[in-house]
PDB file of N, CA and C in Angstrom:
ATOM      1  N   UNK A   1      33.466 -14.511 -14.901  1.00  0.00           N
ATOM      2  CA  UNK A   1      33.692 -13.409 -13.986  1.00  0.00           C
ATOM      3  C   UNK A   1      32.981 -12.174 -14.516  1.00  0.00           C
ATOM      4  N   UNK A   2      32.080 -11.828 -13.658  1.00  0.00           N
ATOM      5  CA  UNK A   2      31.886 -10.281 -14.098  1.00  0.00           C
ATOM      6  C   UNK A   2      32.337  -9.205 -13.637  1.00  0.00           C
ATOM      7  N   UNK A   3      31.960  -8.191 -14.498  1.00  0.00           N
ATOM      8  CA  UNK A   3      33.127  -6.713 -13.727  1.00  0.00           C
ATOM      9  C   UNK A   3      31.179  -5.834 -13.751  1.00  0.00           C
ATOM     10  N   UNK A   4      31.784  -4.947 -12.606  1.00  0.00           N
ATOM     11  CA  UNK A   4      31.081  -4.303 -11.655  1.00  0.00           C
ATOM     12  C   UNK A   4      31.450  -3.114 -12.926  1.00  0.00           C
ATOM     13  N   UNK A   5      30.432  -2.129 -13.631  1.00  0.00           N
ATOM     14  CA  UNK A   5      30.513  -1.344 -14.060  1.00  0.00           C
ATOM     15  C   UNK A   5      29.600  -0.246 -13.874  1.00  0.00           C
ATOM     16  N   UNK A   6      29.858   1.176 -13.324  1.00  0.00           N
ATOM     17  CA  UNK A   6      29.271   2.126 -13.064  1.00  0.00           C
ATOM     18  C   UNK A   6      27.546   2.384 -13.416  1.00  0.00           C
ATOM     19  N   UNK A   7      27.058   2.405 -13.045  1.00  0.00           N
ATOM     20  CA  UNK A   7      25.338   2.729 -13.519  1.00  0.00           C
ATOM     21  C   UNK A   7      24.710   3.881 -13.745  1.00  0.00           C
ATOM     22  N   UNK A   8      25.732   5.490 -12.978  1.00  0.00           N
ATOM     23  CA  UNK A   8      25.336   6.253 -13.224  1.00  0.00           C
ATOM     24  C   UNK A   8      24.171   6.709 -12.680  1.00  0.00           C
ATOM     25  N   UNK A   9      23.726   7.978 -12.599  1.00  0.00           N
ATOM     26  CA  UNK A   9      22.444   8.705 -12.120  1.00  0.00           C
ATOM     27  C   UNK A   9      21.465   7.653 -12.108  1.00  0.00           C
ATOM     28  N   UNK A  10      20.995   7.042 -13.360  1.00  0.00           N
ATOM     29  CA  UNK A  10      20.159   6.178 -13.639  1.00  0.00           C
ATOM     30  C   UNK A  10      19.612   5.317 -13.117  1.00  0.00           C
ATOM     31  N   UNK A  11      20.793   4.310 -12.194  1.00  0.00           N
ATOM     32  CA  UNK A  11      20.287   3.436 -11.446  1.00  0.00           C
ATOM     33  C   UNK A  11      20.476   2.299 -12.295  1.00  0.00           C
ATOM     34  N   UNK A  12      21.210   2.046 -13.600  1.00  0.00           N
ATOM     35  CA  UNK A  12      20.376   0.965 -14.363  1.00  0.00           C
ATOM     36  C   UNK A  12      21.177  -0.235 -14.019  1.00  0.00           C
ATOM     37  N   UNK A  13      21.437  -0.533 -12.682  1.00  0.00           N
ATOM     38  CA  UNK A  13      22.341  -1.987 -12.440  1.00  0.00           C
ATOM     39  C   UNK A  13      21.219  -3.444 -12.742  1.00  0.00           C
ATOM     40  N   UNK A  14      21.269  -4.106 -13.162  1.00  0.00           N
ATOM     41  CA  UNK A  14      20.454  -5.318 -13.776  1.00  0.00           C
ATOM     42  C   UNK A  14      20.363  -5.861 -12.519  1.00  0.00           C
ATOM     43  N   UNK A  15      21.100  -6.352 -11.251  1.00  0.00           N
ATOM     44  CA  UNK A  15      20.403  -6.266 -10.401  1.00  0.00           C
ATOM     45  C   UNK A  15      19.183  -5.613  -9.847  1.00  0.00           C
ATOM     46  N   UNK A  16      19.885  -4.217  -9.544  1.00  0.00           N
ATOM     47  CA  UNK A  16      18.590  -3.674  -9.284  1.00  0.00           C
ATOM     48  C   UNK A  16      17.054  -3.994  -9.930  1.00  0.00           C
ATOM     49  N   UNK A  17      17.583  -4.142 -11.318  1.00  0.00           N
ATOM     50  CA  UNK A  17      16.253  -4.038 -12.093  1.00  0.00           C
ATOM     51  C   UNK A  17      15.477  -5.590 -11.801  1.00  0.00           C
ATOM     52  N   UNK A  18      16.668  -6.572 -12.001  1.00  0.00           N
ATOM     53  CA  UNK A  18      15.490  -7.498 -11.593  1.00  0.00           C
ATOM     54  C   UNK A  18      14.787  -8.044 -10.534  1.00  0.00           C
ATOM     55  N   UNK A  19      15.461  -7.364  -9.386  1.00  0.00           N
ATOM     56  CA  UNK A  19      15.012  -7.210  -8.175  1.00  0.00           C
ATOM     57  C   UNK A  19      13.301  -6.347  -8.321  1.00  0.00           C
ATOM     58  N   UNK A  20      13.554  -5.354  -9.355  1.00  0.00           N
ATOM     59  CA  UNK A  20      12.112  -4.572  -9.567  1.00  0.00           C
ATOM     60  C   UNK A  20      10.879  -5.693 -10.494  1.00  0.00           C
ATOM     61  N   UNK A  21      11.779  -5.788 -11.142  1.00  0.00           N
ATOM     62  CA  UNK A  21      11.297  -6.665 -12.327  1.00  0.00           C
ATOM     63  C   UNK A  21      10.769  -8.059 -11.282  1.00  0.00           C
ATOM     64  N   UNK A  22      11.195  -8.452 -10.412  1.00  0.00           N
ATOM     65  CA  UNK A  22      10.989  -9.830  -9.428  1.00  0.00           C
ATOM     66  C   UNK A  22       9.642  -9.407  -8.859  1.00  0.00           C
ATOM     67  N   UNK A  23       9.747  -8.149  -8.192  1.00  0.00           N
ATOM     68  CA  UNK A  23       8.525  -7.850  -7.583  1.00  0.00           C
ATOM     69  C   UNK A  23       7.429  -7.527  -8.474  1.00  0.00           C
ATOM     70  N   UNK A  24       7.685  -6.759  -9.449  1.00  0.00           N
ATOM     71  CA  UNK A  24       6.662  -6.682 -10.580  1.00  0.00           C
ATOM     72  C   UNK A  24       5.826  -8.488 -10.650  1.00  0.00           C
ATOM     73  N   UNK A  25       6.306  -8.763 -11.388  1.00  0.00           N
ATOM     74  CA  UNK A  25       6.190 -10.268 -11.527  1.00  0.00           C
ATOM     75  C   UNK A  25       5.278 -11.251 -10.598  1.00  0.00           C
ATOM     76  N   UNK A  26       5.663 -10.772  -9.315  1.00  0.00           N
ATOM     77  CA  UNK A  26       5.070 -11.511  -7.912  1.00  0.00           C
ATOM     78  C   UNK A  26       3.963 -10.894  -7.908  1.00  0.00           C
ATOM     79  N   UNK A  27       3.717  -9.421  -8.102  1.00  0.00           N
ATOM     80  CA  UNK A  27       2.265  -8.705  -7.970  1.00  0.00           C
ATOM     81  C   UNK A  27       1.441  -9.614  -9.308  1.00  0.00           C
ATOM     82  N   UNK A  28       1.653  -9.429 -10.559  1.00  0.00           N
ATOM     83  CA  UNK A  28       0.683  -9.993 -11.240  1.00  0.00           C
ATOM     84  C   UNK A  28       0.491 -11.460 -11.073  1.00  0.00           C
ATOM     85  N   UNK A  29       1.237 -12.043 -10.701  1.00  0.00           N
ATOM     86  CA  UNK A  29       1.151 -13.736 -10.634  1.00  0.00           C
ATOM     87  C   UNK A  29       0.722 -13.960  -9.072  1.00  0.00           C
ATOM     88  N   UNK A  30       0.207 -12.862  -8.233  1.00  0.00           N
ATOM     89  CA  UNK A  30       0.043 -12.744  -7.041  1.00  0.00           C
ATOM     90  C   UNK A  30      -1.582 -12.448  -7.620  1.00  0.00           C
ATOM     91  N   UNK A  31      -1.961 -11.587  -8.699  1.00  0.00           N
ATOM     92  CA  UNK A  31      -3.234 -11.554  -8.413  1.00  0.00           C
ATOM     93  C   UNK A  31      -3.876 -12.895  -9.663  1.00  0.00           C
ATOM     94  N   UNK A  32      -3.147 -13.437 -10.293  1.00  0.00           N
ATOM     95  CA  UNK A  32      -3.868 -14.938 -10.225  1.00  0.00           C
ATOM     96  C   UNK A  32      -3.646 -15.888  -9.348  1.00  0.00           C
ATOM     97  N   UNK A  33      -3.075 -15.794  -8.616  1.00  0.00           N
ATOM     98  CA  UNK A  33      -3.090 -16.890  -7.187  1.00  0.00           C
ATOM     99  C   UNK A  33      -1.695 -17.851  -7.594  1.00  0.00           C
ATOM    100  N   UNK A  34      -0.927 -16.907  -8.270  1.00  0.00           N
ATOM    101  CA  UNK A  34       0.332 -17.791  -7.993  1.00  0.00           C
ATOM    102  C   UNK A  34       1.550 -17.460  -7.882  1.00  0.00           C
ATOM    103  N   UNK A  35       1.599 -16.736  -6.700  1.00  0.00           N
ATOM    104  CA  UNK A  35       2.757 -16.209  -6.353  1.00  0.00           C
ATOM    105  C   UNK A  35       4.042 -17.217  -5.386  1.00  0.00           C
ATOM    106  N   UNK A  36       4.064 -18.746  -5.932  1.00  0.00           N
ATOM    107  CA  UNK A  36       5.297 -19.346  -5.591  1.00  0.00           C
ATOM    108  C   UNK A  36       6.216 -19.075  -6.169  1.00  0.00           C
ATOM    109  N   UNK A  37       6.668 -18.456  -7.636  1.00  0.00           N
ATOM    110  CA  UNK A  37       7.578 -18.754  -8.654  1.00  0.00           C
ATOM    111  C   UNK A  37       8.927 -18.705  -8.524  1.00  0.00           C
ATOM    112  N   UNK A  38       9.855 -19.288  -8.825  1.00  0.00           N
ATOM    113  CA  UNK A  38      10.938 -18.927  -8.363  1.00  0.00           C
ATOM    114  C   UNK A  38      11.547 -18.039  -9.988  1.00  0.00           C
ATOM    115  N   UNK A  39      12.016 -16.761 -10.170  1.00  0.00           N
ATOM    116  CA  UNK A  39      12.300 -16.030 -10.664  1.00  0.00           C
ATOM    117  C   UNK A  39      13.834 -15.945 -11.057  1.00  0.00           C
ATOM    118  N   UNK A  40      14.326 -15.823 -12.347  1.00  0.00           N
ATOM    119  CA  UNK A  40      15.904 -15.679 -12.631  1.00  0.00           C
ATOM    120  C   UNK A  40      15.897 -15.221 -13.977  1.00  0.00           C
ATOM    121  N   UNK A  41      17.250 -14.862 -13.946  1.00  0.00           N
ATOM    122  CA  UNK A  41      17.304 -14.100 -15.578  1.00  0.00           C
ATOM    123  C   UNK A  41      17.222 -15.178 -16.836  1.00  0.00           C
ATOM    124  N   UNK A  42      17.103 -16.335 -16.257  1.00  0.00           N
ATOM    125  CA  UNK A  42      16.610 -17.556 -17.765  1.00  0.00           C
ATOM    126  C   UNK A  42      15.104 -17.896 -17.156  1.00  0.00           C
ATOM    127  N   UNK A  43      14.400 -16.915 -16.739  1.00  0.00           N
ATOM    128  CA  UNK A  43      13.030 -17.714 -16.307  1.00  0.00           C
ATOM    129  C   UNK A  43      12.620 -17.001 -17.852  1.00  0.00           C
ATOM    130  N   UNK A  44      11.572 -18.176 -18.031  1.00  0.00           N
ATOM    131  CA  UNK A  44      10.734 -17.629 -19.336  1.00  0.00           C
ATOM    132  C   UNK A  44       9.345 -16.962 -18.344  1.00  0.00           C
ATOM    133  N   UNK A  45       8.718 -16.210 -19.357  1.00  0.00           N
ATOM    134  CA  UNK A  45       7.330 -15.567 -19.470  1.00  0.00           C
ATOM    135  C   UNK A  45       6.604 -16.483 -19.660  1.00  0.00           C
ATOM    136  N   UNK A  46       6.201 -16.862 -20.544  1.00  0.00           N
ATOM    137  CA  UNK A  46       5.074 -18.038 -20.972  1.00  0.00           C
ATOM    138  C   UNK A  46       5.189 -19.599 -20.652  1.00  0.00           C
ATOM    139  N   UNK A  47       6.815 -19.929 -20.700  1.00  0.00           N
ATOM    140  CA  UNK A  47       6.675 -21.161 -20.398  1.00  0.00           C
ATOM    141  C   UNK A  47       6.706 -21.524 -18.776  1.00  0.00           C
ATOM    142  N   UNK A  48       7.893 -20.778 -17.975  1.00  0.00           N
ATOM    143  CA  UNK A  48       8.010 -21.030 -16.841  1.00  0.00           C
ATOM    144  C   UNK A  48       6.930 -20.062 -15.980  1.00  0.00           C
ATOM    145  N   UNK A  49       6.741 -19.096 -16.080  1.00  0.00           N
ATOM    146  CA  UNK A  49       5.530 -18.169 -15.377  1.00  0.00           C
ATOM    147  C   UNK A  49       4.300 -18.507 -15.718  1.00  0.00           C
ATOM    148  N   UNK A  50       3.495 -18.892 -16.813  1.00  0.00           N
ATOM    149  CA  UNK A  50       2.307 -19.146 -17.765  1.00  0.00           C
ATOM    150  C   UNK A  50       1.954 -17.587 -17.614  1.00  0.00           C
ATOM    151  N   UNK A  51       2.499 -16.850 -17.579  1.00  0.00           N
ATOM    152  CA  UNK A  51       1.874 -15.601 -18.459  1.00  0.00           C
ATOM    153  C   UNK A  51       1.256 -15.588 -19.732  1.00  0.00           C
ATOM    154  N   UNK A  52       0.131 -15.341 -19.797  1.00  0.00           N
ATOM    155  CA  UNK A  52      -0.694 -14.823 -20.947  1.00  0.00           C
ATOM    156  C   UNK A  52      -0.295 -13.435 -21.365  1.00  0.00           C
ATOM    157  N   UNK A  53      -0.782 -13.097 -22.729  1.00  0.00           N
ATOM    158  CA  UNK A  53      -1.086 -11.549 -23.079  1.00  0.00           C
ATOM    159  C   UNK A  53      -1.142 -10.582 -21.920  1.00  0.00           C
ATOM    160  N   UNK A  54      -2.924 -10.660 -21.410  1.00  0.00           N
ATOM    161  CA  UNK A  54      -3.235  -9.843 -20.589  1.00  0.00           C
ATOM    162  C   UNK A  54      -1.528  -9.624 -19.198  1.00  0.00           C
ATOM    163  N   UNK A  55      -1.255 -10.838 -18.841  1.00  0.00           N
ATOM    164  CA  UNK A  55      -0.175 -10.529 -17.598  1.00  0.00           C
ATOM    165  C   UNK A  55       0.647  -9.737 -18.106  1.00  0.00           C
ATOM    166  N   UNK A  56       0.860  -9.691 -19.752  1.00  0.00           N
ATOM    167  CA  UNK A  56       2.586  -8.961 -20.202  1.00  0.00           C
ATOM    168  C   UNK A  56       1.817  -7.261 -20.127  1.00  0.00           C
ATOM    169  N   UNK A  57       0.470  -7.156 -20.452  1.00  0.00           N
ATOM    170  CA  UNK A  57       0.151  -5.826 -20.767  1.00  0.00           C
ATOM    171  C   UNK A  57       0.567  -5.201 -18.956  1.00  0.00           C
ATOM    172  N   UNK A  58       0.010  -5.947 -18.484  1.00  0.00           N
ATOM    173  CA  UNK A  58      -0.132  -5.790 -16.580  1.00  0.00           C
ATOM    174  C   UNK A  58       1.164  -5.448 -16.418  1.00  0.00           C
ATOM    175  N   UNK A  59       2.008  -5.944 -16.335  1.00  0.00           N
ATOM    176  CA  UNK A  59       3.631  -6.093 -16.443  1.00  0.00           C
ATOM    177  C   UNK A  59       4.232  -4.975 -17.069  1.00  0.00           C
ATOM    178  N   UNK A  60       3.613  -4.746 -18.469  1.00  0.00           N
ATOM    179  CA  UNK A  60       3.892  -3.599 -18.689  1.00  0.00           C
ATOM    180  C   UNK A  60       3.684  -2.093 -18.122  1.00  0.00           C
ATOM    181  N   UNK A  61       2.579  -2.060 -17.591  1.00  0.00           N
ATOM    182  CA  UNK A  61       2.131  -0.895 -16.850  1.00  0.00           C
ATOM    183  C   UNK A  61       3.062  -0.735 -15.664  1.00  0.00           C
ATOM    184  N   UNK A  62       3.079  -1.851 -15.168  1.00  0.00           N
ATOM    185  CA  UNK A  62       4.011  -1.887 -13.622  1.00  0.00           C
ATOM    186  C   UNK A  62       5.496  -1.521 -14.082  1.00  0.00           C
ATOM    187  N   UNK A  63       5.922  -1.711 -15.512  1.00  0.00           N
ATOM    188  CA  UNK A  63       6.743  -1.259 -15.665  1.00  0.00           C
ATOM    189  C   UNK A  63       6.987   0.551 -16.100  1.00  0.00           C
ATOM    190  N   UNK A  64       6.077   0.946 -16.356  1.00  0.00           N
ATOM    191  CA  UNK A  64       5.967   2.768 -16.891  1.00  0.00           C
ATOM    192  C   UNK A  64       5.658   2.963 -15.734  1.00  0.00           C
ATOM    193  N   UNK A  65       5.160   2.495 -14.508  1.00  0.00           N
ATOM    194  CA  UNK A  65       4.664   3.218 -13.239  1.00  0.00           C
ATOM    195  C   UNK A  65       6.167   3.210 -12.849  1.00  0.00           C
ATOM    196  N   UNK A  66       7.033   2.280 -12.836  1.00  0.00           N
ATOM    197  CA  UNK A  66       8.367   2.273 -11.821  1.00  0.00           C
ATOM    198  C   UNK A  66       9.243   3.049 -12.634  1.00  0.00           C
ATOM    199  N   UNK A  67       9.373   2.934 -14.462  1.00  0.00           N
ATOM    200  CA  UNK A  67      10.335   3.841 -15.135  1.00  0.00           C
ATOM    201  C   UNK A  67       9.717   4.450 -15.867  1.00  0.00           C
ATOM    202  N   UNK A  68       8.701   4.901 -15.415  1.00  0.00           N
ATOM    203  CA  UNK A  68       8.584   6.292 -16.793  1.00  0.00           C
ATOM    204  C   UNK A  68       8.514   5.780 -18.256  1.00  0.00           C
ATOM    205  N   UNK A  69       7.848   6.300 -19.094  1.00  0.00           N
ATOM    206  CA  UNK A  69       8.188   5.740 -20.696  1.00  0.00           C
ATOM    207  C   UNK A  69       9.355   5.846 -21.376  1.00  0.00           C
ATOM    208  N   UNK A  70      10.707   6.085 -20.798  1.00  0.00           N
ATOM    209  CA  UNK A  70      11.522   5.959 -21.216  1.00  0.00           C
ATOM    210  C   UNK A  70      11.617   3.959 -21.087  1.00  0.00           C
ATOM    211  N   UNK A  71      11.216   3.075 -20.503  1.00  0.00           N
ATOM    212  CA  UNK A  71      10.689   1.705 -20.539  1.00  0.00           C
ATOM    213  C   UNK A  71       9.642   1.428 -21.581  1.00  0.00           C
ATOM    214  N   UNK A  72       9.837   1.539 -22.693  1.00  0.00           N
ATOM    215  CA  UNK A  72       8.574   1.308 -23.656  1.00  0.00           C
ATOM    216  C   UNK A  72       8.438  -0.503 -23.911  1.00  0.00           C
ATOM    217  N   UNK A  73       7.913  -0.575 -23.376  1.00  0.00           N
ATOM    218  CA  UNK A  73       7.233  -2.298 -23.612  1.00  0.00           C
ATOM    219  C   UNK A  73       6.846  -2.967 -24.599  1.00  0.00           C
ATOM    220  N   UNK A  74       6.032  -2.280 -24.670  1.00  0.00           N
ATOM    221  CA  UNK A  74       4.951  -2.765 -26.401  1.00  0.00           C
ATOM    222  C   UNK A  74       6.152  -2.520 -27.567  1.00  0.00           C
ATOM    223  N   UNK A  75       6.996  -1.219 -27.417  1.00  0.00           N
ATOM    224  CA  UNK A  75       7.929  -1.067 -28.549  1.00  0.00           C
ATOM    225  C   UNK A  75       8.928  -2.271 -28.386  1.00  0.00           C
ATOM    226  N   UNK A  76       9.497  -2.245 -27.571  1.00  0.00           N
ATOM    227  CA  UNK A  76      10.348  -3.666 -27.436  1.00  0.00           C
ATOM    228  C   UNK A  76       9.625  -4.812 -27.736  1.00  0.00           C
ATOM    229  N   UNK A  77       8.093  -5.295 -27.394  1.00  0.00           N
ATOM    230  CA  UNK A  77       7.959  -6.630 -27.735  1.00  0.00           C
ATOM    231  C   UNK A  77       7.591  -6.835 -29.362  1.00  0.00           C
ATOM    232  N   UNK A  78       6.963  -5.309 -29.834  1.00  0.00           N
ATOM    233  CA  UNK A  78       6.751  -5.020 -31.285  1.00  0.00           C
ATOM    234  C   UNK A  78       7.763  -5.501 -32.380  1.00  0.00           C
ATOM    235  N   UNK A  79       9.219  -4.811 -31.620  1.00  0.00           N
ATOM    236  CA  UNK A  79       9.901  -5.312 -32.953  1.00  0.00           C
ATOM    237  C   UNK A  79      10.656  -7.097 -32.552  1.00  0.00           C
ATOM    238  N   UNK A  80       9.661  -7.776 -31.847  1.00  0.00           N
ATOM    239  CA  UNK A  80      10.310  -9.258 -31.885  1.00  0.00           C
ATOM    240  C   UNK A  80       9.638  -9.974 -32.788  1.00  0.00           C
ATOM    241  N   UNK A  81       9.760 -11.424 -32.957  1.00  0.00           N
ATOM    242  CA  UNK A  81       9.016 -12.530 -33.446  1.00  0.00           C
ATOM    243  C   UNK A  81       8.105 -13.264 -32.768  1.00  0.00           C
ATOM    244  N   UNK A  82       7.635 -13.692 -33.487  1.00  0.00           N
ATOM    245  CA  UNK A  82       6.288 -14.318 -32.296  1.00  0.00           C
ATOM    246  C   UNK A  82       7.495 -15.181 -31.615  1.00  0.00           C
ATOM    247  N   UNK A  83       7.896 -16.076 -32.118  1.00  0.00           N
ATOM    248  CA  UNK A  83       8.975 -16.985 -31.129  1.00  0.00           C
ATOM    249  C   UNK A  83       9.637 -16.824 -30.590  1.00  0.00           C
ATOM    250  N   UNK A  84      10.035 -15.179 -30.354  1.00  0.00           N
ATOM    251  CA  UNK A  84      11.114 -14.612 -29.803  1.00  0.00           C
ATOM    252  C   UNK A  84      10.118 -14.072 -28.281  1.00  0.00           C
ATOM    253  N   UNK A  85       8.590 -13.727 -28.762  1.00  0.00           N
ATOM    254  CA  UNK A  85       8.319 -13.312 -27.428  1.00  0.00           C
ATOM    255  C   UNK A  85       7.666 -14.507 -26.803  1.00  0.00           C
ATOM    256  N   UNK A  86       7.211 -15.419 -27.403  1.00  0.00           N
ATOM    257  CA  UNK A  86       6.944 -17.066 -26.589  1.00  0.00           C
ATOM    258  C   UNK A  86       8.542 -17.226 -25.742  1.00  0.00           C
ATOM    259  N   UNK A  87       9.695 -17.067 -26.395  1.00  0.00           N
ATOM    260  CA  UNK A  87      10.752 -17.324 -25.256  1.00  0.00           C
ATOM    261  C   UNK A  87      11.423 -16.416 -24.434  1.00  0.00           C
ATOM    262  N   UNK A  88      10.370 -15.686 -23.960  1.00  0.00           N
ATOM    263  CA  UNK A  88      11.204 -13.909 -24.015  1.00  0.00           C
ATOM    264  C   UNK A  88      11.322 -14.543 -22.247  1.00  0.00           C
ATOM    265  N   UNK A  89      12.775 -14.379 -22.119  1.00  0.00           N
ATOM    266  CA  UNK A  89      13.021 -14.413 -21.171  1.00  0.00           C
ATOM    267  C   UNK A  89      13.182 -13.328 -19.735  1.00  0.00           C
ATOM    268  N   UNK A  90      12.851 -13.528 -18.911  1.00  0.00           N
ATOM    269  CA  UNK A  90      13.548 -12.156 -17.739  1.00  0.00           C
ATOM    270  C   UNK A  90      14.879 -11.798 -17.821  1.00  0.00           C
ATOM    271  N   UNK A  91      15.681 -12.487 -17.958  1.00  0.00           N
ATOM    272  CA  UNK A  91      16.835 -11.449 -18.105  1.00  0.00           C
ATOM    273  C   UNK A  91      17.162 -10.573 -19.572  1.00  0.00           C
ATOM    274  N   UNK A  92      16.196 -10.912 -20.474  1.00  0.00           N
ATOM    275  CA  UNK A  92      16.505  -9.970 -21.820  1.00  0.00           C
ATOM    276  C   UNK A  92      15.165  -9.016 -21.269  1.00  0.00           C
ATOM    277  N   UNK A  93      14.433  -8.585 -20.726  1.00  0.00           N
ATOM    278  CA  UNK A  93      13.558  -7.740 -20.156  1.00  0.00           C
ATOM    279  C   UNK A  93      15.051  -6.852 -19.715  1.00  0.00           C
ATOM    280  N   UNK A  94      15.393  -7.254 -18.741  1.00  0.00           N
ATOM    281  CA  UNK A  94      16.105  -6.593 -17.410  1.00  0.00           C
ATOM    282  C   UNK A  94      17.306  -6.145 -18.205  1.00  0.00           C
ATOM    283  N   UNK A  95      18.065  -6.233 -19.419  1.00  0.00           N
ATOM    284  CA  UNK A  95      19.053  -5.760 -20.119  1.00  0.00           C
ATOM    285  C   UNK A  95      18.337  -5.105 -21.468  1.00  0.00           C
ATOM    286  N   UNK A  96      16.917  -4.924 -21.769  1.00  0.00           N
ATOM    287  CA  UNK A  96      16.266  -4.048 -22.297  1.00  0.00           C
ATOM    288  C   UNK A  96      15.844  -2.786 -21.496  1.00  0.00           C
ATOM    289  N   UNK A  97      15.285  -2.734 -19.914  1.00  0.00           N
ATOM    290  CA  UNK A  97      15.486  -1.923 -18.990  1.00  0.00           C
ATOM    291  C   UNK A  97      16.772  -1.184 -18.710  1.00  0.00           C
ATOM    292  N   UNK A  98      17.924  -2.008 -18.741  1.00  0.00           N
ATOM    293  CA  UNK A  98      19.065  -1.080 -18.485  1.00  0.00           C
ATOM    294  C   UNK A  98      19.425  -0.373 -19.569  1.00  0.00           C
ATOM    295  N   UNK A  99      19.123  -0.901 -20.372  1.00  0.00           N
ATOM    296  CA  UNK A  99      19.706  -0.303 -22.006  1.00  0.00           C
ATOM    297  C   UNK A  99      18.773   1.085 -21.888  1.00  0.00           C
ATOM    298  N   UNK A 100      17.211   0.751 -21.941  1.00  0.00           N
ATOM    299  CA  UNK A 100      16.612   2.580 -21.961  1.00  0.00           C
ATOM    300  C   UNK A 100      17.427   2.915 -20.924  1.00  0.00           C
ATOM    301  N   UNK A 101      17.303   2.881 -19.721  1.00  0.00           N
ATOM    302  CA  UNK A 101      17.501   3.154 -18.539  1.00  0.00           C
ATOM    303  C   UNK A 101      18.893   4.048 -18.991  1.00  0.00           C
ATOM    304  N   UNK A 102      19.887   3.405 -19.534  1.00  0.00           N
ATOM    305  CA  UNK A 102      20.997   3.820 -19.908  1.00  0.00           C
ATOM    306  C   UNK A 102      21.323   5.254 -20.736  1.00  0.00           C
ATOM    307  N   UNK A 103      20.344   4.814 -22.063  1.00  0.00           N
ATOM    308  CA  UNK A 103      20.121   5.682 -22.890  1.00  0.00           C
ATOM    309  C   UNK A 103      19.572   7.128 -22.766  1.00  0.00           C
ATOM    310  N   UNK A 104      18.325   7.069 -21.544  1.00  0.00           N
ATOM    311  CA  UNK A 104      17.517   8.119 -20.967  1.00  0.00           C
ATOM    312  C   UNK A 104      18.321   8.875 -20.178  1.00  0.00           C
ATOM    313  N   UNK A 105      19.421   8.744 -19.561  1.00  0.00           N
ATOM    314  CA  UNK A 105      20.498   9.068 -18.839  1.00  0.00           C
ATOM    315  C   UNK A 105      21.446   9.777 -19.429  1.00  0.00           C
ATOM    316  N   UNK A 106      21.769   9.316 -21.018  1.00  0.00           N
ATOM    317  CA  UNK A 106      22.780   9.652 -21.451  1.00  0.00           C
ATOM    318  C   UNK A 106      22.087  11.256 -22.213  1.00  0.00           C
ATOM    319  N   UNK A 107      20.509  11.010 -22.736  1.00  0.00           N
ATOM    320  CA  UNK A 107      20.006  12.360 -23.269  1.00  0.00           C
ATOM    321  C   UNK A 107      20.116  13.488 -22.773  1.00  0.00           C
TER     322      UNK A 107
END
């Protein structure tokens, strides 16, 4: 069961976000010609999307265009492991989004 908890000015409901995060996703895998994917918070990046490098940098931008650099990308994938970003899933994106999202709110 989950509980419905306030989001504040911010907006940072994980819905919302991966609803943003969904469309993000569809644009870059839209401009390699593969925009079937079906998208969820256990979809992987690399294994289930075949995102490369270049798509996460793409991804990233689409992400500072929709949140501002309070969304820092590169800093989040910086402090992982290589094996941590081979399994980096969409829903730890979308609860790294709410977390700035959260934080930028609270400053």
């Amino acid at each position: 069961m989950t509980t419905n908890r306030p989001t504040g000015p911010s907006g940072a409901d994980e819905e919302a976000i991966l609803a943003d995060i969904t469309a993000m996703i569809a644009q870059v895998l839209e401009d390699d010609g593969l925009d079937d994917a079906e998208v969820g918070m256990e979809t992987r990046f690399s294994r289930d999307l075949e995102f490369e490098s270049i798509d996460l940098v793409t991804l990233a931008g689409h992400l500072e265009a929709r949140y501002g650099r309070d969304v820092n990308f590169a800093e989040f994938v910086a402090s992982m492991e290589l094996d941590d970003i081979i399994e980096l899933t969409v829903g730890r994106l979308v609860e790294h989004v709410a977390r700035c999202l959260k934080s930028a709110g609270a400053a």
